[in-house]
Protein backbone atom coordinates (compact mmCIF):
# COMPACT_ATOMS: atom_id res chain seq x y z
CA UNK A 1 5.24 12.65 -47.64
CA UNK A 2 1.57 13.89 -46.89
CA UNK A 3 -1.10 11.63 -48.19
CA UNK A 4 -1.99 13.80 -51.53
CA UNK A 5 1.23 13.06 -51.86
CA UNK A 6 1.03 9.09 -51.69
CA UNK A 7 -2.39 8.82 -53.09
CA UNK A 8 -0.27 10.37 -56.27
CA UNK A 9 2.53 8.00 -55.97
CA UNK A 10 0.35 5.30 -55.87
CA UNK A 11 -1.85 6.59 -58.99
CA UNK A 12 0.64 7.03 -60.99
CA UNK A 13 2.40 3.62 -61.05
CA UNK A 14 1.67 -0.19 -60.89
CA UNK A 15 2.39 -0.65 -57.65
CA UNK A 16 3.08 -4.00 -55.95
CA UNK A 17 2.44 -4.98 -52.22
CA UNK A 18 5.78 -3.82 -50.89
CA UNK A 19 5.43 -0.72 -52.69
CA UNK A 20 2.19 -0.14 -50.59
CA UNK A 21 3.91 -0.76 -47.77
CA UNK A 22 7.03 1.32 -48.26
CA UNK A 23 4.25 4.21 -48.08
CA UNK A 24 2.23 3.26 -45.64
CA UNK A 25 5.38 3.08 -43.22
CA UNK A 26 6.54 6.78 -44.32
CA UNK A 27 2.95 8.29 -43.08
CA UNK A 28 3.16 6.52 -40.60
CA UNK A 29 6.47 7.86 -39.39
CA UNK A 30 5.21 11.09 -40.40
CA UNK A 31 1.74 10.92 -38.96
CA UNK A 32 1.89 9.09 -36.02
CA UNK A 33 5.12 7.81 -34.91
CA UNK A 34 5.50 5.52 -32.00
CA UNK A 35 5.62 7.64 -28.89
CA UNK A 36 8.00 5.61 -26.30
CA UNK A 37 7.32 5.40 -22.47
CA UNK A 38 8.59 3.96 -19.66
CA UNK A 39 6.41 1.45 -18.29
CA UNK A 40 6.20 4.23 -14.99
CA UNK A 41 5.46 7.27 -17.87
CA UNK A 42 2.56 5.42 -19.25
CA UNK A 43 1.26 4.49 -15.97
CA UNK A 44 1.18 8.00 -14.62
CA UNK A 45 -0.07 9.34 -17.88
CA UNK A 46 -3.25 6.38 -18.49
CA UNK A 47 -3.31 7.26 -14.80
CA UNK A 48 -4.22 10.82 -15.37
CA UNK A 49 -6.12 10.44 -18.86
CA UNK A 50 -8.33 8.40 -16.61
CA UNK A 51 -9.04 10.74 -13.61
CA UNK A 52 -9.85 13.20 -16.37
CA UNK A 53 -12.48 11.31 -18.13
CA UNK A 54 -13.96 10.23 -14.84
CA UNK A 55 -14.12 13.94 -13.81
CA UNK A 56 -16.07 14.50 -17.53
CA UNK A 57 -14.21 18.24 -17.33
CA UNK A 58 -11.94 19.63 -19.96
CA UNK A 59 -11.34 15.75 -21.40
CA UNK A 60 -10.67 17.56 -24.72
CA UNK A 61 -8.66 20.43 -23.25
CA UNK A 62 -4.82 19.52 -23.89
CA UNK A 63 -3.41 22.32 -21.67
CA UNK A 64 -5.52 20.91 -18.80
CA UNK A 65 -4.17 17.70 -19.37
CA UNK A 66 -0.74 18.88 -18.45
CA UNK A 67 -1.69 21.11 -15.37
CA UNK A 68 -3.23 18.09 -14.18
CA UNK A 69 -0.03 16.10 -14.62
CA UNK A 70 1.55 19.22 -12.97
CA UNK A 71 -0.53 19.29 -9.63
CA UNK A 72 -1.13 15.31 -9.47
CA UNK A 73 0.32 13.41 -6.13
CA UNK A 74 3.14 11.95 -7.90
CA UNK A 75 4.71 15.28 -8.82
CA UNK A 76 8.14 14.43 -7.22
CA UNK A 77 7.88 11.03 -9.40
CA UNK A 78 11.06 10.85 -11.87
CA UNK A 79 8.40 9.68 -14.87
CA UNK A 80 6.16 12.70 -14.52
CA UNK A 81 9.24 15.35 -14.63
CA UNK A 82 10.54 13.85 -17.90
CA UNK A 83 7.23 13.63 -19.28
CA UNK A 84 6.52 17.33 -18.54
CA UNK A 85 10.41 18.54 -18.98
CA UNK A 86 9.98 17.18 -22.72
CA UNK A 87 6.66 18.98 -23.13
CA UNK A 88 8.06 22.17 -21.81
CA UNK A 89 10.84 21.63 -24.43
CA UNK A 90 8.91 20.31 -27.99
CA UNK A 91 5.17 19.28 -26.57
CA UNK A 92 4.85 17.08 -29.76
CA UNK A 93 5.05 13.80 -28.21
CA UNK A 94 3.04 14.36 -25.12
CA UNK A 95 0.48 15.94 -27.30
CA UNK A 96 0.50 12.95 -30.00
CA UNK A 97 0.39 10.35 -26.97
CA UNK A 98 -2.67 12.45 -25.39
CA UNK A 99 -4.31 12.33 -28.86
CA UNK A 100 -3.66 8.39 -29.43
CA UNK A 101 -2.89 6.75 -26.74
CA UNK A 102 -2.67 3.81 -29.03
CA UNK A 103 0.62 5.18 -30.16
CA UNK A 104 2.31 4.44 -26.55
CA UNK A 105 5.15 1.91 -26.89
CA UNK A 106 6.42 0.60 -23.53
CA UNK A 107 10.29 0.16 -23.89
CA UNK A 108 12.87 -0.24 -20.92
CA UNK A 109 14.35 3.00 -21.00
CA UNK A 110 13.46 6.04 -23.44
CA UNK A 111 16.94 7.24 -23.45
CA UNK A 112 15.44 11.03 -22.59
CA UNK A 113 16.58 12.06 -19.33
């Protein structure tokens, strides 16, 4: 559903409170799903973001993002080859994570290997 789409869906019915919420819960799956971490993963990567903004270089430049990941200390460290193994294979939710950090859930284990 894109939001034209739900501002449409909305218009064009009474809509109740649940209603509302059934859509805001599809864009939000859509839009900005939860991105899941290891406690490790979002260490390193808050880690990083933060050495980048302290630098005040390329803090809006994705693909720096990851070479910096690439050539940090901990590049032996089993978090930061998932994170950049995943990006190498669909760099959606490293990207969404480096967008909105806000999106990083801390879980036990991802499951991704």
């Amino acid at each position: 559903m894109t939001f034209d789409e739900a501002i449409n869906e909305l218009g064009a019915r009474n809509f109740g409170h649940r209603d509302l919420l059934e859509v805001l819960k599809e864009l939000r799956e859509t839009y900005a799903p939860t991105v899941e971490m290891t406690k490790a993963e979002k260490d390193l990567f808050t880690r990083q973001m933060k050495v980048i903004k302290e630098e005040g270089k390329h803090v809006n430049n994705f693909e720096y993002f990851v070479n910096a990941l690439t050539f940090s200390n901990d590049l032996h460290d089993n978090a930061l080859d998932r994170l950049l193994d995943e990006y190498q294979t669909d760099s959606k939710q490293l990207m969404l994570a480096w967008l909105y950090p806000e999106l990083i859930k801390v879980v036990e284990s991802n499951g991704k290997k």
